[in-house]
N, C-alpha and C. Protein backbone atom coordinates (compact mmCIF):
# COMPACT_ATOMS: atom_id res chain seq x y z
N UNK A 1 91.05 163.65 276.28
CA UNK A 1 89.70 163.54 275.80
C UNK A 1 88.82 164.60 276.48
N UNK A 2 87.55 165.10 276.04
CA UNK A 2 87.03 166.20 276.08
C UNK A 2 85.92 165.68 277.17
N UNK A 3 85.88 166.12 278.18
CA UNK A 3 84.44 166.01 278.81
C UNK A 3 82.81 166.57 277.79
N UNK A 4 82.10 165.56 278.15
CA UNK A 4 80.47 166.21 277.69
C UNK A 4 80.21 167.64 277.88
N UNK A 5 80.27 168.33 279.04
CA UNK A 5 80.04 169.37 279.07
C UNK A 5 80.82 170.11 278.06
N UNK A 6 82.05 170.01 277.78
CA UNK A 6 83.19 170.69 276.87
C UNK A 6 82.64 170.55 275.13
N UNK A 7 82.16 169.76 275.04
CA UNK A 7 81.81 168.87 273.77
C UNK A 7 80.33 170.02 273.50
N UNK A 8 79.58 170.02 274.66
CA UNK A 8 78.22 170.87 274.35
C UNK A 8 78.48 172.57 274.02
N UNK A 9 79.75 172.74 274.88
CA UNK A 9 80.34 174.27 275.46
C UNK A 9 80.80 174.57 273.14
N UNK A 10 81.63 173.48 272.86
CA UNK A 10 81.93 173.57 271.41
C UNK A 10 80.86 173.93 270.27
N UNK A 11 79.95 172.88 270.83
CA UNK A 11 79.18 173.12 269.65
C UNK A 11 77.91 173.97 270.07
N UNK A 12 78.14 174.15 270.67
CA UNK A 12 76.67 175.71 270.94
C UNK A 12 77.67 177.21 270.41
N UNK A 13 78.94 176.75 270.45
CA UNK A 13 80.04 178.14 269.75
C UNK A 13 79.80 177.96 268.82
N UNK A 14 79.95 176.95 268.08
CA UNK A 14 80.06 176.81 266.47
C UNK A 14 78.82 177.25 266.01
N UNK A 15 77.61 176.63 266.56
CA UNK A 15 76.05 176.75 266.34
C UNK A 15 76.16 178.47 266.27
N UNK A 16 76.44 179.43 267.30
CA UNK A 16 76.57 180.19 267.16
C UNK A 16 76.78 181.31 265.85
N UNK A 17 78.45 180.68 265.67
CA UNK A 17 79.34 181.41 264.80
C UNK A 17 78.55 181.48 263.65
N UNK A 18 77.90 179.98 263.31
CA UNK A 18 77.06 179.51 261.80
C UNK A 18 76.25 180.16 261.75
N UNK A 19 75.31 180.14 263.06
CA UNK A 19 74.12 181.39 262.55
C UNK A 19 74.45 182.77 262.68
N UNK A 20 75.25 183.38 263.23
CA UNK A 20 75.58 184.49 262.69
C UNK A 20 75.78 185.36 261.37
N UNK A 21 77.23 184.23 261.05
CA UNK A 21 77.42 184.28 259.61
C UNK A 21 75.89 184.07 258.44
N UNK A 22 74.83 182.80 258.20
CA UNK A 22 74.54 182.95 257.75
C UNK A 22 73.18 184.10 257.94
N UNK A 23 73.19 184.71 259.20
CA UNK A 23 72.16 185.53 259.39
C UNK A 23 72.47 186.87 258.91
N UNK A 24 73.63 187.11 258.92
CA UNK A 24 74.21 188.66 258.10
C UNK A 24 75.41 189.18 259.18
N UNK A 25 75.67 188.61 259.75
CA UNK A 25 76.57 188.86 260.73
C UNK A 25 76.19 189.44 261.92
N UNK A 26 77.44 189.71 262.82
CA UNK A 26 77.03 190.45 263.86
C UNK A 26 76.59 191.71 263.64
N UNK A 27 75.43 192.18 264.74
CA UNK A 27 74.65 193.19 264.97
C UNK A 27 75.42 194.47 264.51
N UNK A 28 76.60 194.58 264.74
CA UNK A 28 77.24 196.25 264.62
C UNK A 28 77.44 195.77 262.88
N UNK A 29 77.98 194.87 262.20
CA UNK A 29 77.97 195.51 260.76
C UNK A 29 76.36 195.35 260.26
N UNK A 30 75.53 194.75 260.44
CA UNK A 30 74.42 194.95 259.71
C UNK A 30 73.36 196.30 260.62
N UNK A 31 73.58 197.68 260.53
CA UNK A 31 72.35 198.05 261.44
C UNK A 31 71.27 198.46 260.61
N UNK A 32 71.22 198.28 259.45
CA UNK A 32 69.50 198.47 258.38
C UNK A 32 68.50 197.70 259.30
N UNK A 33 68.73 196.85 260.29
CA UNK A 33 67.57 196.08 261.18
C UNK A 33 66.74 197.23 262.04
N UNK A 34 67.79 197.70 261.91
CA UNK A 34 67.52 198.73 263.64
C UNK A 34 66.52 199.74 262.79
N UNK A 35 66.87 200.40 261.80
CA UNK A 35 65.89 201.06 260.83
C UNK A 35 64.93 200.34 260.11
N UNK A 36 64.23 199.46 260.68
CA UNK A 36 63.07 198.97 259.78
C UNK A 36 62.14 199.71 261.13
N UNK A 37 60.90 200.12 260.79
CA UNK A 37 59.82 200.17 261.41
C UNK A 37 59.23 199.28 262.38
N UNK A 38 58.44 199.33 263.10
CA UNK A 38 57.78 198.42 263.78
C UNK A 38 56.35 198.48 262.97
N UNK A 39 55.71 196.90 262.34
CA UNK A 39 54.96 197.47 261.43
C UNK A 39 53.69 196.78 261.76
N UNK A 40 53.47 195.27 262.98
CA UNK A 40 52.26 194.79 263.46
C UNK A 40 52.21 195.21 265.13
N UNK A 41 51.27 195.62 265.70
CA UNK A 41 50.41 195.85 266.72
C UNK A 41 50.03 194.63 266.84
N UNK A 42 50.05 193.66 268.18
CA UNK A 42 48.92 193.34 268.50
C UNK A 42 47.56 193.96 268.61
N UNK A 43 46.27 193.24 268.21
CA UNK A 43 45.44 193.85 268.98
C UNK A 43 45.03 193.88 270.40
N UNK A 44 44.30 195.02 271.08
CA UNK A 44 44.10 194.82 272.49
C UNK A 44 43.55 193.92 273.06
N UNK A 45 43.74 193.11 273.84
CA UNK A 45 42.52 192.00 274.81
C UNK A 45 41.30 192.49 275.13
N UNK A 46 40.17 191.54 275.79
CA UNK A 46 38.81 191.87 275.98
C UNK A 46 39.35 192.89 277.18
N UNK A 47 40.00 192.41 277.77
CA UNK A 47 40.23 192.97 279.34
C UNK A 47 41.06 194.48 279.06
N UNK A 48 41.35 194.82 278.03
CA UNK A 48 42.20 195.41 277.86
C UNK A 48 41.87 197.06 277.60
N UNK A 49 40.59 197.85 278.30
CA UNK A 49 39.51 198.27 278.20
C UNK A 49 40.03 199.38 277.24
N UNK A 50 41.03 199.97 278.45
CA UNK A 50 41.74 201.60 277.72
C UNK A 50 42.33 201.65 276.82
N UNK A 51 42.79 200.28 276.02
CA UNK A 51 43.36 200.84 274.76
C UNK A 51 42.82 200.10 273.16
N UNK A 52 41.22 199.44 273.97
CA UNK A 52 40.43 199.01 273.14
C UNK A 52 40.02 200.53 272.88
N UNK A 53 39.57 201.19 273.79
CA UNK A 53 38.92 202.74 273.66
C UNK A 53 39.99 203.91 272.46
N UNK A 54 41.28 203.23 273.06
CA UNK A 54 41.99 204.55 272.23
C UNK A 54 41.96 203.95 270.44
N UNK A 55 41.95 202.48 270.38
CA UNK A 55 41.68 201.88 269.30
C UNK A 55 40.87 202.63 268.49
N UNK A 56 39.66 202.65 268.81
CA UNK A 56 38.62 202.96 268.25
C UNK A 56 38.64 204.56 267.82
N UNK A 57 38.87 205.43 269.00
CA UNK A 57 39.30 206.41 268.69
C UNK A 57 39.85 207.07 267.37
N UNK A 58 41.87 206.38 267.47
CA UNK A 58 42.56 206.72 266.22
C UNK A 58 41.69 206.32 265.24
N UNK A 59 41.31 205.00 265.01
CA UNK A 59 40.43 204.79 264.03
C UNK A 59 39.56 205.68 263.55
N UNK A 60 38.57 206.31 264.38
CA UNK A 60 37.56 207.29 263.89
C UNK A 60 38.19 208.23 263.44
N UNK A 61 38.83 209.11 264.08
CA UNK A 61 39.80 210.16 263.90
C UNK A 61 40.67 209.68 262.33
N UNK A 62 41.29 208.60 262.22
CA UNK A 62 41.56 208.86 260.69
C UNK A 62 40.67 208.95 260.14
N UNK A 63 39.53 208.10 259.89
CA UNK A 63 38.54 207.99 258.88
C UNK A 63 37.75 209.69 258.70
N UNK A 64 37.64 210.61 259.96
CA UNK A 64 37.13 211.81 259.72
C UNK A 64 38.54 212.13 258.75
N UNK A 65 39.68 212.36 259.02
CA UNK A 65 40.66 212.46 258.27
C UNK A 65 40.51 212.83 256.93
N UNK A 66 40.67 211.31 256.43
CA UNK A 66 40.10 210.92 255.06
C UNK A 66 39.00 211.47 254.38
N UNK A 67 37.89 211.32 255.27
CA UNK A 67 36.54 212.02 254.64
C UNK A 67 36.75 212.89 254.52
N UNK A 68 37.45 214.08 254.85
CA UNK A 68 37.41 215.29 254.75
C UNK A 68 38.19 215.47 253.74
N UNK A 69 39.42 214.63 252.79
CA UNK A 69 39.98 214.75 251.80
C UNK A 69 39.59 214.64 250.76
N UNK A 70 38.14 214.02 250.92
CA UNK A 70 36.98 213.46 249.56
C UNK A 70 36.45 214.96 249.44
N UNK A 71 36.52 215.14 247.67
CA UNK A 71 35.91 216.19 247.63
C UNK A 71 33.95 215.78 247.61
N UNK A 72 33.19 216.49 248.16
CA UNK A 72 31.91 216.88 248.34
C UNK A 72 31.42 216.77 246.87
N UNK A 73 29.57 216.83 246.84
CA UNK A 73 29.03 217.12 245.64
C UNK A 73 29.55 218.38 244.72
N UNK A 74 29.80 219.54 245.80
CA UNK A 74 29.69 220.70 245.38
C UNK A 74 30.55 221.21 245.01
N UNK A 75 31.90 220.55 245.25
CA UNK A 75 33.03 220.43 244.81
C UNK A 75 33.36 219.68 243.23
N UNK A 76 32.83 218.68 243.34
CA UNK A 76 32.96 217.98 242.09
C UNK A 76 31.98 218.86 240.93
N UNK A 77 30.75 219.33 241.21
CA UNK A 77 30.06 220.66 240.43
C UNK A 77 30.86 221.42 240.11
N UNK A 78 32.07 221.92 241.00
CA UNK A 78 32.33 223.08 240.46
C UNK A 78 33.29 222.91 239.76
N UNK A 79 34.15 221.84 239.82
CA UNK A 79 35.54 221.02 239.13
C UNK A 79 34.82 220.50 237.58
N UNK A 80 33.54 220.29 237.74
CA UNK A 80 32.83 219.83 236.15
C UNK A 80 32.88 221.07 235.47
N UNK A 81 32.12 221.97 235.71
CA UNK A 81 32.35 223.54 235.40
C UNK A 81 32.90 223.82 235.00
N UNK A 82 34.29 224.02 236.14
CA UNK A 82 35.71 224.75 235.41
C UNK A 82 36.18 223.97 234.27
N UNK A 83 36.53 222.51 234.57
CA UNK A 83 36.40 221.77 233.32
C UNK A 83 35.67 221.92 232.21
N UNK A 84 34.47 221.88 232.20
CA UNK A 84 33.96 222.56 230.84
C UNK A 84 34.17 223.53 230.41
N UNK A 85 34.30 224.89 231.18
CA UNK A 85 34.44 226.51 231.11
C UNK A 85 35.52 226.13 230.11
N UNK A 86 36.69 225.63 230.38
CA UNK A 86 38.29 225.59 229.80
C UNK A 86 38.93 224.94 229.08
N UNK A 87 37.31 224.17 228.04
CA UNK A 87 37.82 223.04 227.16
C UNK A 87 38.42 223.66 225.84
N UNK A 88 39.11 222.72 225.13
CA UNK A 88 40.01 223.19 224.70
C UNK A 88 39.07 222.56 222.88
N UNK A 89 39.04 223.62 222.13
CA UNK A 89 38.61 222.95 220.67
C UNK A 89 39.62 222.64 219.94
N UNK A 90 39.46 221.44 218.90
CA UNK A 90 38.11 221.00 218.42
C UNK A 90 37.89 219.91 219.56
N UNK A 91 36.50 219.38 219.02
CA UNK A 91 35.55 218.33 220.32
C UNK A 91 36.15 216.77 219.58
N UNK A 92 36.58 215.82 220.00
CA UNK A 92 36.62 214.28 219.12
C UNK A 92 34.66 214.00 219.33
N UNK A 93 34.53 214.07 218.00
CA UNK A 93 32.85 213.68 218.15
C UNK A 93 31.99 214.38 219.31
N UNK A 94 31.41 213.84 220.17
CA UNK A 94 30.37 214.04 221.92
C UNK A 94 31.84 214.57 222.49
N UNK A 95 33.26 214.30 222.64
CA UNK A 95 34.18 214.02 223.76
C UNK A 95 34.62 215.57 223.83
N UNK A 96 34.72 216.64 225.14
CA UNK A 96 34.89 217.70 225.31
C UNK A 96 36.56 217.28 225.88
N UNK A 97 37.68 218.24 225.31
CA UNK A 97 38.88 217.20 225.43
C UNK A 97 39.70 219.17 225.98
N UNK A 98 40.92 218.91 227.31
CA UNK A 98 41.40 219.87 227.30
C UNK A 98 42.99 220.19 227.69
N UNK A 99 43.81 221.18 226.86
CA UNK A 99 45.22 221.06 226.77
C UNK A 99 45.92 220.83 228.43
N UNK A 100 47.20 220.95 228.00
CA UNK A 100 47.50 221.19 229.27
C UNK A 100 47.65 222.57 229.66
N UNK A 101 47.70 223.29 229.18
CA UNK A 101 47.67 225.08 229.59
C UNK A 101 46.43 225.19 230.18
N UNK A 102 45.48 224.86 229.88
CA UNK A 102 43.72 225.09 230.10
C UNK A 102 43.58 224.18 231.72
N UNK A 103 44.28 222.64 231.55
CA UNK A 103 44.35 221.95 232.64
C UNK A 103 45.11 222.48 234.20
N UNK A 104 46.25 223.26 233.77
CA UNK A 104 46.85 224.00 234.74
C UNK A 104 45.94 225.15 234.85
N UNK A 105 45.15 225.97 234.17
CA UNK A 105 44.45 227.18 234.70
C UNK A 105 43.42 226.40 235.75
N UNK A 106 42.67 225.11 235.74
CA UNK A 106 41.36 225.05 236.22
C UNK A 106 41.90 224.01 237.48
N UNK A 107 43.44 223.67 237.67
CA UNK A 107 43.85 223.24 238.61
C UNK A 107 44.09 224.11 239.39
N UNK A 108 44.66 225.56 239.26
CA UNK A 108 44.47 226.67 240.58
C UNK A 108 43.21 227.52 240.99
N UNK A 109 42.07 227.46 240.32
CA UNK A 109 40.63 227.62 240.41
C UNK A 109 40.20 226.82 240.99
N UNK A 110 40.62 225.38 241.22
CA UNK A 110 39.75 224.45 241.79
C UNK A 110 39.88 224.10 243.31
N UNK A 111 40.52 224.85 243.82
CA UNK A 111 40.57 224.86 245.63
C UNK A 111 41.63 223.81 245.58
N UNK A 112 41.96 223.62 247.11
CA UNK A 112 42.91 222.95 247.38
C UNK A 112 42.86 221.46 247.22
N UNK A 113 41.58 220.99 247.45
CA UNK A 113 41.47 219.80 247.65
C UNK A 113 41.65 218.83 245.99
N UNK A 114 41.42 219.96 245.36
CA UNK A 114 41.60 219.20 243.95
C UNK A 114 43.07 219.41 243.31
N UNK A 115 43.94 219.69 243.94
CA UNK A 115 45.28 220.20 243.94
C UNK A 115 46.12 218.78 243.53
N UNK A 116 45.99 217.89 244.17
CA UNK A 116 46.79 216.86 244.35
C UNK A 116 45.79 216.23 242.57
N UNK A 117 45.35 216.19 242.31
CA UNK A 117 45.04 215.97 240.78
C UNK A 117 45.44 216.54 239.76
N UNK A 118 46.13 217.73 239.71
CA UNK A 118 46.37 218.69 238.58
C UNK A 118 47.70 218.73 238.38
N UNK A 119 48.63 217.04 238.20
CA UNK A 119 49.93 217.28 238.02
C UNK A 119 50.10 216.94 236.69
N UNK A 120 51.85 216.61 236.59
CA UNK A 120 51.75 216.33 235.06
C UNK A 120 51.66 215.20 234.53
N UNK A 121 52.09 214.14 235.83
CA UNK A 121 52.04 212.67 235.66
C UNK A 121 50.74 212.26 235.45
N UNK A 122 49.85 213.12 236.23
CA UNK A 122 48.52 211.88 235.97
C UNK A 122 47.66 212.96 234.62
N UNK A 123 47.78 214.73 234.00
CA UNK A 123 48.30 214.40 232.59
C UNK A 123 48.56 213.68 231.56
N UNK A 124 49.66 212.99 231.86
CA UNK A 124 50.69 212.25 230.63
C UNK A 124 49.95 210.82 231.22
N UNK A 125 48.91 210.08 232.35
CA UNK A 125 48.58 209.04 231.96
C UNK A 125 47.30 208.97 231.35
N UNK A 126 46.46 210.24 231.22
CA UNK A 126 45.92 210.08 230.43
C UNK A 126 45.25 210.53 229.26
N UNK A 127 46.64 211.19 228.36
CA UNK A 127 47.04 211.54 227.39
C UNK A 127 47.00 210.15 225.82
N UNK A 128 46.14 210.20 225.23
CA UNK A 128 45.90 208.90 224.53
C UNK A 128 46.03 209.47 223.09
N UNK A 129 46.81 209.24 222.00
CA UNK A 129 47.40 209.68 220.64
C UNK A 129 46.05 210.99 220.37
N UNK A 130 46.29 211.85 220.88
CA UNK A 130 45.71 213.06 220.86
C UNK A 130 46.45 213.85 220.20
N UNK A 131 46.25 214.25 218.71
CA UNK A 131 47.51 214.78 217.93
C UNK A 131 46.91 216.18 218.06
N UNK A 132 46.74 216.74 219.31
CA UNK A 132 46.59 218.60 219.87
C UNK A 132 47.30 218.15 220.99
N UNK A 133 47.30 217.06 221.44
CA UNK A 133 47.73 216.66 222.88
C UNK A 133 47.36 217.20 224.39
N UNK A 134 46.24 216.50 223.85
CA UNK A 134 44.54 216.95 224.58
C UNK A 134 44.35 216.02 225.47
N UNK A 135 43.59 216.19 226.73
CA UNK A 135 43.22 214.83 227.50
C UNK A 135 41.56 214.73 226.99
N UNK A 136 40.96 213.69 227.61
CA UNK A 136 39.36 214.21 227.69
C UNK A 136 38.73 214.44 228.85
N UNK A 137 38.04 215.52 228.98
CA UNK A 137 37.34 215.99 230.11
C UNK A 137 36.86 214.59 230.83
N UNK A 138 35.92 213.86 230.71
CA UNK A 138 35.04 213.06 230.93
C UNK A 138 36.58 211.91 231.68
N UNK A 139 37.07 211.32 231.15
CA UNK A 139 38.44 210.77 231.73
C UNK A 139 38.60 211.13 232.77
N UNK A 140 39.15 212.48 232.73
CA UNK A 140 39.70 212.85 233.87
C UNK A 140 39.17 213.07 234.94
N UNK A 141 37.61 213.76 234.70
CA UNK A 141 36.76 214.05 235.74
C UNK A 141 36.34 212.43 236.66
N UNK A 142 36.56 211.23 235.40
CA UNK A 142 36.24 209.66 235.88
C UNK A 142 37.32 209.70 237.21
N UNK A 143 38.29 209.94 236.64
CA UNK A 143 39.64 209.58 237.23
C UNK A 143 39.71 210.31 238.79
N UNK A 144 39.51 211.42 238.37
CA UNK A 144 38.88 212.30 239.89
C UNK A 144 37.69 211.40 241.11
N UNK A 145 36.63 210.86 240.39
CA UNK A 145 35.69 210.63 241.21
C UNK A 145 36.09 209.59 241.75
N UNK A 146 37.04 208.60 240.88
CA UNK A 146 37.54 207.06 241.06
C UNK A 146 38.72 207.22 242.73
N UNK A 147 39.64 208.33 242.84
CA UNK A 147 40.91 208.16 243.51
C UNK A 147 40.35 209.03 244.38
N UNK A 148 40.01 210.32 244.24
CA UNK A 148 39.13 210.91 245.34
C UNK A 148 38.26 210.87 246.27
């Protein structure tokens, strides 16, 4: 017969083996764990002075970041412009509408910052039974002010 201790020594193995198995096994065949990110921070304590400070910091520092990726008034003036300069006829009614040849010329005129707008995907989303296969100015320029 098995002493208690022997009896506990068993089933803390088994307990083991079970959660292993149903956890994905041992550590060396599953290592996709080891490649996940680390993705929550605590935040810092009251007491925690110096890295409440650096907190704030990164924080500001992205947000100048960001702001600086927003295009300006004077930017969006001049992106209306080229957009109009390069519309493409005929007009649907009021709607100034322009190809994609015309859309690629006023995407390398328009500085860098308007670069990341002048692809073909966001093009083709808003491309609507346009039988010239035209976007409309006014759309797109929306679409600009909206993600920018």
């Amino acid at each position: 017969k098995k002493s208690e201790q022997e009896l506990k020594d068993e089933e803390m193995e088994l307990f083991t083996k079970y959660y292993m198995e149903w956890k994905g096994g041992k550590k060396s065949d599953n290592i996709s764990y080891a490649n996940i990110p680390r993705f929550y921070y605590r935040l810092p304590a009251e007491d925690e002075i110096l890295l409440q400070k650096l907190r704030e910091e990164s924080r500001a520092v992205f947000l100048q970041r960001k702001s600086r990726e927003l295009l300006d008034n004077e930017e969006l003036q001049n992106l209306w412009f080229l957009l109009d300069k390069h519309q493409t006829s005929p007009m649907i009614g009021e709607e100034a509408m322009i190809n994609y040849e015309n859309f690629l010329k006023v995407g390398e005129k328009a500085g860098p910052k308007c670069k990341q707008f002048f692809t073909a995907k966001i093009f083709a989303k808003l491309l609507h039974n346009d039988p010239y296969g035209r976007i409309s100015i006014m759309q797109f320029f929306n679409y600009v002010m909206r993600k920018g």
